[in-house]
N, C-alpha and C. Protein backbone atom coordinates (compact mmCIF):
# COMPACT_ATOMS: atom_id res chain seq x y z
N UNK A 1 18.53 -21.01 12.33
CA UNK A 1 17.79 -20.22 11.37
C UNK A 1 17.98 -18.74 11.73
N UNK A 2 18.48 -18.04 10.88
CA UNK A 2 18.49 -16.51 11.05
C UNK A 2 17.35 -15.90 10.60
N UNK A 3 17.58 -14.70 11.24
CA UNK A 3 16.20 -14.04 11.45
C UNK A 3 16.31 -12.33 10.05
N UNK A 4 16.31 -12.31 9.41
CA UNK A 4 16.21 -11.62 7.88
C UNK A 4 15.55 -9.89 8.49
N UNK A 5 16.23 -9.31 8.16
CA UNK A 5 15.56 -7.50 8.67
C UNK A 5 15.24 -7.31 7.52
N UNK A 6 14.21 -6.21 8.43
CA UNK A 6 13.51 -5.92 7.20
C UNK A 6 13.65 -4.96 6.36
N UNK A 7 12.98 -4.82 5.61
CA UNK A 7 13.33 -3.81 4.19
C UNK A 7 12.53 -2.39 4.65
N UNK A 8 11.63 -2.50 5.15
CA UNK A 8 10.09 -1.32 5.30
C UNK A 8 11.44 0.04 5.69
N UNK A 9 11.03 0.87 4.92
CA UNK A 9 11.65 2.53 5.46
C UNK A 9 10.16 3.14 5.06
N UNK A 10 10.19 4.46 5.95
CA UNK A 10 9.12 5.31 5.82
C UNK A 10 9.97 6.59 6.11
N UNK A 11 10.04 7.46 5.05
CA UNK A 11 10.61 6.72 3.96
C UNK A 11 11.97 6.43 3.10
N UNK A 12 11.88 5.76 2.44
CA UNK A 12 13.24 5.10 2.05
C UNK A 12 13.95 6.09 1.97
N UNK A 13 14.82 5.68 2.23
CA UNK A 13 16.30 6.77 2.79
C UNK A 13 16.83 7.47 1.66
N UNK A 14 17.20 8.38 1.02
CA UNK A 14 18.02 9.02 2.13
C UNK A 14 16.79 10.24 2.34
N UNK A 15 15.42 10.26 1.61
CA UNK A 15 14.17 11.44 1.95
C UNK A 15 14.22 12.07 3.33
N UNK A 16 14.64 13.55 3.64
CA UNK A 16 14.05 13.71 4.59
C UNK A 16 12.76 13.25 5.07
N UNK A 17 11.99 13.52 6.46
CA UNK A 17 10.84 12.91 7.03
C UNK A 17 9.53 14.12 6.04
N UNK A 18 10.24 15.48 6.03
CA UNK A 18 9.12 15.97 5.83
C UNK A 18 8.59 15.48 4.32
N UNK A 19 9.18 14.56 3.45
CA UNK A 19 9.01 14.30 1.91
C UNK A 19 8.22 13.47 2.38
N UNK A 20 8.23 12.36 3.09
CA UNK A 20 6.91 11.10 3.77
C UNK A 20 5.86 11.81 3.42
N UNK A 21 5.54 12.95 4.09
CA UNK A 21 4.37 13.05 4.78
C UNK A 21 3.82 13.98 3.24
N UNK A 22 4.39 14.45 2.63
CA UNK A 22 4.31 14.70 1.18
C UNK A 22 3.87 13.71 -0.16
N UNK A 23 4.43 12.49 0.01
CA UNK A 23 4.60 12.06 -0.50
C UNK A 23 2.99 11.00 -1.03
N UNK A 24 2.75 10.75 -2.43
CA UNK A 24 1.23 10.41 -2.54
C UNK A 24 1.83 8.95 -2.24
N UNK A 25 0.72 7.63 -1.69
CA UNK A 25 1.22 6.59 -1.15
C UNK A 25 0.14 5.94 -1.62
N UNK A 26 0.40 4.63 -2.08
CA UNK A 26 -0.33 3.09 -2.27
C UNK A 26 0.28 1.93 -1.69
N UNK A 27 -0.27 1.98 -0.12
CA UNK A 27 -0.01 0.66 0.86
C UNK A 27 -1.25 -0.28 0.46
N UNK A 28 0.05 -1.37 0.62
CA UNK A 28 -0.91 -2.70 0.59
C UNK A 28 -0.49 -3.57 1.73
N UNK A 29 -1.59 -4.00 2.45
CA UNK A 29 -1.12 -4.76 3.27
C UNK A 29 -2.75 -5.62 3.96
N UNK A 30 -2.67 -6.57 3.61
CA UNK A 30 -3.62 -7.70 3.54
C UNK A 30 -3.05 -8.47 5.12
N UNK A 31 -4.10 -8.87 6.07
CA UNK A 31 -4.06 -9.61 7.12
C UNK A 31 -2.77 -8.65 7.81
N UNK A 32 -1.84 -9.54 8.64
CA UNK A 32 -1.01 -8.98 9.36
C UNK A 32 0.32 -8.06 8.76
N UNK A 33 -0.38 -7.64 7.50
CA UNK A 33 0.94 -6.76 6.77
C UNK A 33 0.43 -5.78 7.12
N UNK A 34 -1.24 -5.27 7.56
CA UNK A 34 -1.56 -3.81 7.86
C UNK A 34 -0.69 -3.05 8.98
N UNK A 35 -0.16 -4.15 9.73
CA UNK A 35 0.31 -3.57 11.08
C UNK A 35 1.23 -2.50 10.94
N UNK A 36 2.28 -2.40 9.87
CA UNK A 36 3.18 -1.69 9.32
C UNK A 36 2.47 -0.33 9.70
N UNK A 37 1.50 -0.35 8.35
CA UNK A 37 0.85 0.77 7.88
C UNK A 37 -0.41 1.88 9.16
N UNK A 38 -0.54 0.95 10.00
CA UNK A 38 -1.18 1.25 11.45
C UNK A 38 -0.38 2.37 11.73
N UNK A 39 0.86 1.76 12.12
CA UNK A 39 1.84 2.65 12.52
C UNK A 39 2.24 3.83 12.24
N UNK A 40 1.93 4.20 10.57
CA UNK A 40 2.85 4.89 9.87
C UNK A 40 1.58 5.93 10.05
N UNK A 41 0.37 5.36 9.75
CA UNK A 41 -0.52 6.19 9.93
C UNK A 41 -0.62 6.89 11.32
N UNK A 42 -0.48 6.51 12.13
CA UNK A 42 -0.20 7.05 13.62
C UNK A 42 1.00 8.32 13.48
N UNK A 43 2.12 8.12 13.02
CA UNK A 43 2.91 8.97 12.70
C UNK A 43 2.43 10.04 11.32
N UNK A 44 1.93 9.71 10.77
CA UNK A 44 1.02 10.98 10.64
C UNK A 44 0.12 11.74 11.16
N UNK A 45 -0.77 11.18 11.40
CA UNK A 45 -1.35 12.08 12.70
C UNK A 45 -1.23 12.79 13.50
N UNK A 46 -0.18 12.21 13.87
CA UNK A 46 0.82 13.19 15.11
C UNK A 46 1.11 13.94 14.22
N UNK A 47 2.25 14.10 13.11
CA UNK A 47 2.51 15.13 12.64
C UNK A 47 1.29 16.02 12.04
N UNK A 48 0.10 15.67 11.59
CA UNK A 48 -0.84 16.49 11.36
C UNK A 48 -1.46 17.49 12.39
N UNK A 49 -1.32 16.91 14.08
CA UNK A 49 -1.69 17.55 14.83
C UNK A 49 -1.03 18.38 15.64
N UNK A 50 0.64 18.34 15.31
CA UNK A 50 1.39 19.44 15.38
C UNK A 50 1.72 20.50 14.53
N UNK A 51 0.92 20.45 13.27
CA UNK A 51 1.19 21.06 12.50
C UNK A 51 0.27 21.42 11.22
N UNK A 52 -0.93 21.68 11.89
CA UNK A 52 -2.16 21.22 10.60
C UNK A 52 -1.91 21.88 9.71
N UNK A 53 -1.90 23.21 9.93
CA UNK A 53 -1.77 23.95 8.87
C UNK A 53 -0.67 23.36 7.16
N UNK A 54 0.40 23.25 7.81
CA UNK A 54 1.26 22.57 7.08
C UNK A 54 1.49 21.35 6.67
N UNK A 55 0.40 20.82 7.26
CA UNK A 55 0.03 19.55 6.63
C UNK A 55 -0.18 18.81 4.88
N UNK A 56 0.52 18.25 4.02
CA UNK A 56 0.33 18.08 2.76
C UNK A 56 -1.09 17.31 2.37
N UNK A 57 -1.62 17.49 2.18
CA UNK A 57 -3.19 17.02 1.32
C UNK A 57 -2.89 16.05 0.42
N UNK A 58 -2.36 15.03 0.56
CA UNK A 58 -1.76 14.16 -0.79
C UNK A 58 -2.69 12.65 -0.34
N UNK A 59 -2.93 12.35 -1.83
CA UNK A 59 -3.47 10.88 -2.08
C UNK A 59 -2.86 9.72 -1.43
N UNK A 60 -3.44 9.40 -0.17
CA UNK A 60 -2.99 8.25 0.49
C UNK A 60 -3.99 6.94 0.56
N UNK A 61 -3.90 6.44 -0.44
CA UNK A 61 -5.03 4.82 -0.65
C UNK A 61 -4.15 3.85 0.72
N UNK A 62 -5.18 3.34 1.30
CA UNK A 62 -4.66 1.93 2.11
C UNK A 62 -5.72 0.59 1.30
N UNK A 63 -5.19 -0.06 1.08
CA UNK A 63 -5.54 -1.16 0.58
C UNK A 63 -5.39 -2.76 1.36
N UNK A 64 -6.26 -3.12 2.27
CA UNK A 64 -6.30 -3.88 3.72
C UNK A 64 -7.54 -5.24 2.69
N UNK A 65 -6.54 -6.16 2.75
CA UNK A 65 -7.35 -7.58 2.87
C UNK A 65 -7.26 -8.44 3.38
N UNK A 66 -8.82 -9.21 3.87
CA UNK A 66 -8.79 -10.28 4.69
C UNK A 66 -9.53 -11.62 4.40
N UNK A 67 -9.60 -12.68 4.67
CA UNK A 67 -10.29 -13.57 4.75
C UNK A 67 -12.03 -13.16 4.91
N UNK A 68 -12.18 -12.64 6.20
CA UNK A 68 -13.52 -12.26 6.48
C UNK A 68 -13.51 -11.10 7.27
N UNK A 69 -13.96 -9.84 6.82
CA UNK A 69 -13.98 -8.92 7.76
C UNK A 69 -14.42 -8.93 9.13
N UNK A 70 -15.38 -9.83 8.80
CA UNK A 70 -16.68 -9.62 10.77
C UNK A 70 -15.41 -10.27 10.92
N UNK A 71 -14.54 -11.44 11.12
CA UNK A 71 -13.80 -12.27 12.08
C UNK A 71 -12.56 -11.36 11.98
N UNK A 72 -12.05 -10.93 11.50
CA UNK A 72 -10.50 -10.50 10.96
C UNK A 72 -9.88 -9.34 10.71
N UNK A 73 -10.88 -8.16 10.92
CA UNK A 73 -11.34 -6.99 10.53
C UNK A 73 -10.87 -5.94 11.71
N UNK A 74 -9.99 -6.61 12.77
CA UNK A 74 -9.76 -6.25 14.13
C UNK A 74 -9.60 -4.77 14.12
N UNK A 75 -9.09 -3.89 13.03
CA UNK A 75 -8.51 -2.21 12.93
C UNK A 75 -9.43 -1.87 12.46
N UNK A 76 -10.74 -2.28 12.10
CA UNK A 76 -11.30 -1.47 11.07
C UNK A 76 -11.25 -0.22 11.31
N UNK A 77 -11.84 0.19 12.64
CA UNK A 77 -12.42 1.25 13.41
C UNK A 77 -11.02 2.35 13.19
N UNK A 78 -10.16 1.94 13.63
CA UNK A 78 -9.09 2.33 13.45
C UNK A 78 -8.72 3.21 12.07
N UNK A 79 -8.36 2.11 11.20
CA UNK A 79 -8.32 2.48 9.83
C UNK A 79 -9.05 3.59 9.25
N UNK A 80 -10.65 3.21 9.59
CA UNK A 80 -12.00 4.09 8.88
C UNK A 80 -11.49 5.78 9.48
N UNK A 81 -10.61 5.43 11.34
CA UNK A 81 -10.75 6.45 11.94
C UNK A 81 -9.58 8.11 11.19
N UNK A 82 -8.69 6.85 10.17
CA UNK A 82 -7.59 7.95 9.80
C UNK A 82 -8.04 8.42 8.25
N UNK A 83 -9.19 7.58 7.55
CA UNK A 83 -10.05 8.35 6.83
C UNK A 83 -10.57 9.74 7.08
N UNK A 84 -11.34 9.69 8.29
CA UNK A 84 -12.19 10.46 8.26
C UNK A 84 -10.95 11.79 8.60
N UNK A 85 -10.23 11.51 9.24
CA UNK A 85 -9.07 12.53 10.05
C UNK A 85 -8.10 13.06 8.29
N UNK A 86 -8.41 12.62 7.30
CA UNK A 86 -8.00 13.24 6.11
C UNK A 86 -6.42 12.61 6.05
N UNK A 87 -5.94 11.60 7.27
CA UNK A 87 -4.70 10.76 6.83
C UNK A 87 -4.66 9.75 5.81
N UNK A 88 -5.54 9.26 5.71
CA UNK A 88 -6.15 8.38 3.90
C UNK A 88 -6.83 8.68 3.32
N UNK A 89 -6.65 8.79 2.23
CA UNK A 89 -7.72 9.67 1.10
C UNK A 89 -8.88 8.29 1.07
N UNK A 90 -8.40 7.28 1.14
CA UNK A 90 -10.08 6.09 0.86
C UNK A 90 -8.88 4.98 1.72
N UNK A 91 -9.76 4.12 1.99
CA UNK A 91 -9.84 2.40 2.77
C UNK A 91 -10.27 1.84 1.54
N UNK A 92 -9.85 1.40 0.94
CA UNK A 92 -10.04 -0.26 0.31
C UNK A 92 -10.07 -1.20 0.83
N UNK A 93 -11.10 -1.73 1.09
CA UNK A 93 -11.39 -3.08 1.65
C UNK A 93 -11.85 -4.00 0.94
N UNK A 94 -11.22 -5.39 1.13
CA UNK A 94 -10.89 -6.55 0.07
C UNK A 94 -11.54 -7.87 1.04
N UNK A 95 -12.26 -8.80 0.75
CA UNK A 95 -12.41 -10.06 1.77
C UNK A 95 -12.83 -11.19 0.31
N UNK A 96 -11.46 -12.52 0.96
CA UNK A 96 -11.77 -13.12 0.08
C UNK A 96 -12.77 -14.46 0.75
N UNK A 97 -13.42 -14.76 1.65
CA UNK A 97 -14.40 -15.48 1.95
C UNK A 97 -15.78 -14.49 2.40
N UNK A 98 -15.85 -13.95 1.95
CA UNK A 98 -16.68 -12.68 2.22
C UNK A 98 -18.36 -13.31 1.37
N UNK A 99 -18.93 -11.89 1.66
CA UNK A 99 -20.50 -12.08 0.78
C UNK A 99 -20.56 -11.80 -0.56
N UNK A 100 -19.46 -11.23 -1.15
CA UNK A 100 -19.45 -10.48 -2.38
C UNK A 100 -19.62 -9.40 -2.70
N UNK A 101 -20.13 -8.79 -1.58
CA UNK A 101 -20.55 -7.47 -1.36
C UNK A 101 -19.18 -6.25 -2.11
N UNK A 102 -18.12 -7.09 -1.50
CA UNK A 102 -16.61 -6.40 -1.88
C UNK A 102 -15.64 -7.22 -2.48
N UNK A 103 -14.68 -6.36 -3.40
CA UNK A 103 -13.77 -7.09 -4.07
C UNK A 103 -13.16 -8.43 -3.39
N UNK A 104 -12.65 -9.56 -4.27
CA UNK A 104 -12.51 -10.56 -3.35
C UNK A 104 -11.03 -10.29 -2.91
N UNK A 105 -10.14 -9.91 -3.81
CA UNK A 105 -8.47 -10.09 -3.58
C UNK A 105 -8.21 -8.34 -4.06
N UNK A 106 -7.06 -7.56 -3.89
CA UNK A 106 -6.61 -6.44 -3.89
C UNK A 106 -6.79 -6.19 -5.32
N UNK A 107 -5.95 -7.05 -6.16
CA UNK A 107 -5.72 -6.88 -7.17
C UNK A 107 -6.87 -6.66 -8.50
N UNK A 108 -7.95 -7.06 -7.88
CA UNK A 108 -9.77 -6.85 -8.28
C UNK A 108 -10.02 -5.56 -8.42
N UNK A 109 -9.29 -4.93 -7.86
CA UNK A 109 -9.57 -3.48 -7.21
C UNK A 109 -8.78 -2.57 -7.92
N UNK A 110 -6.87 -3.04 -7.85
CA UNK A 110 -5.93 -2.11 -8.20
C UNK A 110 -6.39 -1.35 -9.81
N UNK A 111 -6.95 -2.54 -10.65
CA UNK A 111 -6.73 -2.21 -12.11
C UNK A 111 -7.82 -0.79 -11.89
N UNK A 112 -8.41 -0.72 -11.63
CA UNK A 112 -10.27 -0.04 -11.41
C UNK A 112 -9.83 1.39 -11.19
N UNK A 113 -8.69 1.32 -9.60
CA UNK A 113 -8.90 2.30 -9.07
C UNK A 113 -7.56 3.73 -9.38
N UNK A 114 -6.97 3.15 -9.64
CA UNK A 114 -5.20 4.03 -9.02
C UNK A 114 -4.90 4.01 -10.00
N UNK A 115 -5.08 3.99 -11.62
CA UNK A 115 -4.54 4.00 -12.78
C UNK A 115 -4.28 5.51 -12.97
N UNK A 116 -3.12 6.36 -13.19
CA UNK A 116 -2.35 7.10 -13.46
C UNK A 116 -2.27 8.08 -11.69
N UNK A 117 -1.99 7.32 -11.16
CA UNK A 117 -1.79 8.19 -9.51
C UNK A 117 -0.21 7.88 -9.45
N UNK A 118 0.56 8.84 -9.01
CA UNK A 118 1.95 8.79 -9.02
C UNK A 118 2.18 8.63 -7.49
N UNK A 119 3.04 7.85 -7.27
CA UNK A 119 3.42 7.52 -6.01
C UNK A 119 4.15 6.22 -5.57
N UNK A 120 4.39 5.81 -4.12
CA UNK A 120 5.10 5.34 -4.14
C UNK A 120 4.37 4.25 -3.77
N UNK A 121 4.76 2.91 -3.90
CA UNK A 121 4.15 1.54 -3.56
C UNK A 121 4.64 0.89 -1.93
N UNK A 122 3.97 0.44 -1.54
CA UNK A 122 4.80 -0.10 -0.51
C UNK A 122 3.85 -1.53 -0.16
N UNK A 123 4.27 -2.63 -0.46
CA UNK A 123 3.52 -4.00 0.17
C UNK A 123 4.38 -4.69 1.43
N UNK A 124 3.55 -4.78 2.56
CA UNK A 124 3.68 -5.91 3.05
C UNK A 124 2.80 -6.56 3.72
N UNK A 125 3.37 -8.37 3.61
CA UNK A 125 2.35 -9.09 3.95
C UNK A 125 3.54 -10.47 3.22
N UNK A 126 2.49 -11.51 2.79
CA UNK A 126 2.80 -12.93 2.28
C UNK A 126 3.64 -13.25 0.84
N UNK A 127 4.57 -13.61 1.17
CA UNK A 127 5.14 -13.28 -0.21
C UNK A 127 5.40 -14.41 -1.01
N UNK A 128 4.61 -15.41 -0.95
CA UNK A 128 4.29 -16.78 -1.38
C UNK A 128 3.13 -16.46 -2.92
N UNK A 129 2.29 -15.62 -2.10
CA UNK A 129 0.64 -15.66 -2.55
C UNK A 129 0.67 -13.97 -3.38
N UNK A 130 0.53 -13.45 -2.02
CA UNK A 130 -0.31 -11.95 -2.56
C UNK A 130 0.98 -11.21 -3.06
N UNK A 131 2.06 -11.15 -2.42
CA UNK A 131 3.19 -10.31 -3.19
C UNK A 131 3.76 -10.41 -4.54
N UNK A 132 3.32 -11.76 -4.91
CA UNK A 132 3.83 -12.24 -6.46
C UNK A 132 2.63 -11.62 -7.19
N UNK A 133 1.15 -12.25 -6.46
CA UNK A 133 0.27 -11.38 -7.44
C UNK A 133 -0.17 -9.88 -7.70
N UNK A 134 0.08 -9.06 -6.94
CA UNK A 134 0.46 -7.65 -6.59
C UNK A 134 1.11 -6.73 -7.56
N UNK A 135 2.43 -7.54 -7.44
CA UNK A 135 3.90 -7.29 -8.67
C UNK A 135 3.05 -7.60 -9.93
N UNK A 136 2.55 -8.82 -10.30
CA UNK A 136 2.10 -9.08 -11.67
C UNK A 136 1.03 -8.35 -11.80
N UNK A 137 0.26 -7.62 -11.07
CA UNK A 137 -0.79 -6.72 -11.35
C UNK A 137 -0.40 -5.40 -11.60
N UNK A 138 0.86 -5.37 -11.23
CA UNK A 138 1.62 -3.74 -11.47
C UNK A 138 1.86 -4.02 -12.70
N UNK A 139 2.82 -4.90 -13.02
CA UNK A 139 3.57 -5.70 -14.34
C UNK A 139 2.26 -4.91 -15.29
N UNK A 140 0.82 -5.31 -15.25
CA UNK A 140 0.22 -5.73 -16.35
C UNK A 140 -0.37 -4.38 -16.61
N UNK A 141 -0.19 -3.49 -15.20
CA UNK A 141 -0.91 -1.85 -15.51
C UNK A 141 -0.15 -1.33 -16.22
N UNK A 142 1.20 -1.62 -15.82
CA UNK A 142 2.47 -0.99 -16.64
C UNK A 142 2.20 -1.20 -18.63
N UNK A 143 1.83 -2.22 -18.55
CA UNK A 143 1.55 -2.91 -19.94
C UNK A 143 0.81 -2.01 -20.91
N UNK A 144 -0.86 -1.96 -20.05
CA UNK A 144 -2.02 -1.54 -20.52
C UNK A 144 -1.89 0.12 -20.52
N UNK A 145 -1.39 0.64 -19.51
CA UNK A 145 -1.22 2.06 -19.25
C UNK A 145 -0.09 2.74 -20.02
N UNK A 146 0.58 1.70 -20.44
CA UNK A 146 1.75 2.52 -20.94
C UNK A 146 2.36 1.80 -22.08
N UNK A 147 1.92 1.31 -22.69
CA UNK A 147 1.62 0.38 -23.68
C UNK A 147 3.03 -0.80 -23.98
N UNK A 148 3.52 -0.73 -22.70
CA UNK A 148 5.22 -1.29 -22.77
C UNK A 148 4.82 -3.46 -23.37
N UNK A 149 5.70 -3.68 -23.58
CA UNK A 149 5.94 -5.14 -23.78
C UNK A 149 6.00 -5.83 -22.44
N UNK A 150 5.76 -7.25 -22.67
CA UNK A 150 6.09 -8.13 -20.75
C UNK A 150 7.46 -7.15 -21.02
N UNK A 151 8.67 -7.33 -21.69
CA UNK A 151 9.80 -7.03 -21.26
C UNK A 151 10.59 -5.81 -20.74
N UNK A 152 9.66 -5.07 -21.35
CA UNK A 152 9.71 -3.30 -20.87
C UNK A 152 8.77 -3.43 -19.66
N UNK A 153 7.63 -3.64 -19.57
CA UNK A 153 7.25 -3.53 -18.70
C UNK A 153 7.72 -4.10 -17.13
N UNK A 154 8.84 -5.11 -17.24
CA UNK A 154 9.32 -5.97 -16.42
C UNK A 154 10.52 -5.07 -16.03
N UNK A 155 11.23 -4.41 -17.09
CA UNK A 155 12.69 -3.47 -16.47
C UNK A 155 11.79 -2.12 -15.98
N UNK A 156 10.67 -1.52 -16.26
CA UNK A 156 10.11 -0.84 -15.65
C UNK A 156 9.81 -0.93 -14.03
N UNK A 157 9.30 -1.90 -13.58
CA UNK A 157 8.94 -2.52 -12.50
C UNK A 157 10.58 -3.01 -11.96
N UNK A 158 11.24 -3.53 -12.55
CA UNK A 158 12.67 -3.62 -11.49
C UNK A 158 13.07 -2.14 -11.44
N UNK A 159 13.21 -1.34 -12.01
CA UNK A 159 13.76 0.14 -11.85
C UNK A 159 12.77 0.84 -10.81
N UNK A 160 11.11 0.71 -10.80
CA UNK A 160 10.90 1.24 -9.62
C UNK A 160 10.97 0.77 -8.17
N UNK A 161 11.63 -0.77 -7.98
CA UNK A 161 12.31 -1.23 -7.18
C UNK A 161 13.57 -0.57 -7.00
N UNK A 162 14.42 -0.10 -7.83
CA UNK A 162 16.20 -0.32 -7.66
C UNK A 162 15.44 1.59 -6.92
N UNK A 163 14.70 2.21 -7.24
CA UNK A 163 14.20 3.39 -6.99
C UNK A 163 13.58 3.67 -5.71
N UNK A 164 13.41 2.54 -5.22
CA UNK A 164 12.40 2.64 -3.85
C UNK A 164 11.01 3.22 -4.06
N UNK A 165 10.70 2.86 -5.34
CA UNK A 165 9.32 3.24 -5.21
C UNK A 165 8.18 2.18 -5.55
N UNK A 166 8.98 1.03 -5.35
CA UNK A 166 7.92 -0.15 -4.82
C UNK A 166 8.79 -0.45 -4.40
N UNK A 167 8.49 -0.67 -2.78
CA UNK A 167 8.49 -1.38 -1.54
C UNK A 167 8.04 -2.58 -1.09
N UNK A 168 9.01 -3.55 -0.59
CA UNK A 168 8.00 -4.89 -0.57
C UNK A 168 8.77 -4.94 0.96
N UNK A 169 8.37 -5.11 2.15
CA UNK A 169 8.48 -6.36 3.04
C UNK A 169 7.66 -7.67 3.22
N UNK A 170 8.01 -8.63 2.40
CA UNK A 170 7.42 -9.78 2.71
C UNK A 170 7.78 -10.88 3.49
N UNK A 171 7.15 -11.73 3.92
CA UNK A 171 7.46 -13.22 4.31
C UNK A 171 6.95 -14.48 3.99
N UNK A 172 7.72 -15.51 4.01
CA UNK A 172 6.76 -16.50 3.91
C UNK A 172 6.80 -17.85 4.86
């Protein structure tokens, strides 16, 4: 069995680094897809703290779901911590065995929140489950927002793939 590399660029090539950190962002990454985005956020930081001044102010949503936060929730602290530090504009938090308190699945959330925010997509995580439903939740904003057909709306969504501006590393 071979082992498949991955797709994740931050960011996709050929962008210089300083366009990243420019750049407005909608990560998704549910259970062990956050780990990516841990990272990336760390590399901002750093660059924010070499350089505050010049730092870009741009809309960075993280969008993190789990089964149950109290059990599963291991970064929260983390996560909440690159909020407050102005590296994510908001935490979305998603639990689908949860109290109800919060959305159950991402996609509960996407239609609500990010409708006309320009930027780039990036998912990873399960690509059985949440990555198919993700895509079809883009599919259907594309629809409603922009009044396209399934079929326009479908070459829309492959073109901001062939574009790198939805990003998927998945697995299954």
């Amino acid at each position: 069995m071979g082992k498949e590399p991955a797709r994740f660029r931050f960011p996709p090539p050929p962008l210089p680094s300083s366009d990243a950190l420019a750049m407005p962002l909608l990560m998704i990454g549910p259970g062990t897809g956050v780990a990516v985005f841990l990272d990336f956020c760390q590399h901002l930081l750093n660059a924010k703290l070499r350089d505050e001044a010049n730092f870009p102010n741009v809309p960075r949503y993280l969008f993190f779901g789990c089964r149950n936060l109290d059990k599963d929730g291991l970064c929260l602290d983390e996560l909440k911590y690159y909020v407050r530090e102005g590296i994510l504009k908001e935490l979305i938090l998603c639990e689908s065995e949860g109290n109800g308190e919060l959305p159950k699945y991402v996609c509960d959330f996407l239609s609500t929140e990010v409708n006309g925010v320009p930027s780039r997509v990036f998912v990873c995580g399960d690509a059985k489950g949440m990555s198919k439903d993700v895509l079809q939740c883009f599919t259907n904003l594309v629809k409603e927002e922009m009044g396209k057909t399934d079929m326009e709306a479908i070459t829309f969504m492959t073109d901001l793939h062939k574009d790198d501006r939805f990003v998927e590393d998945v697995w299954s």
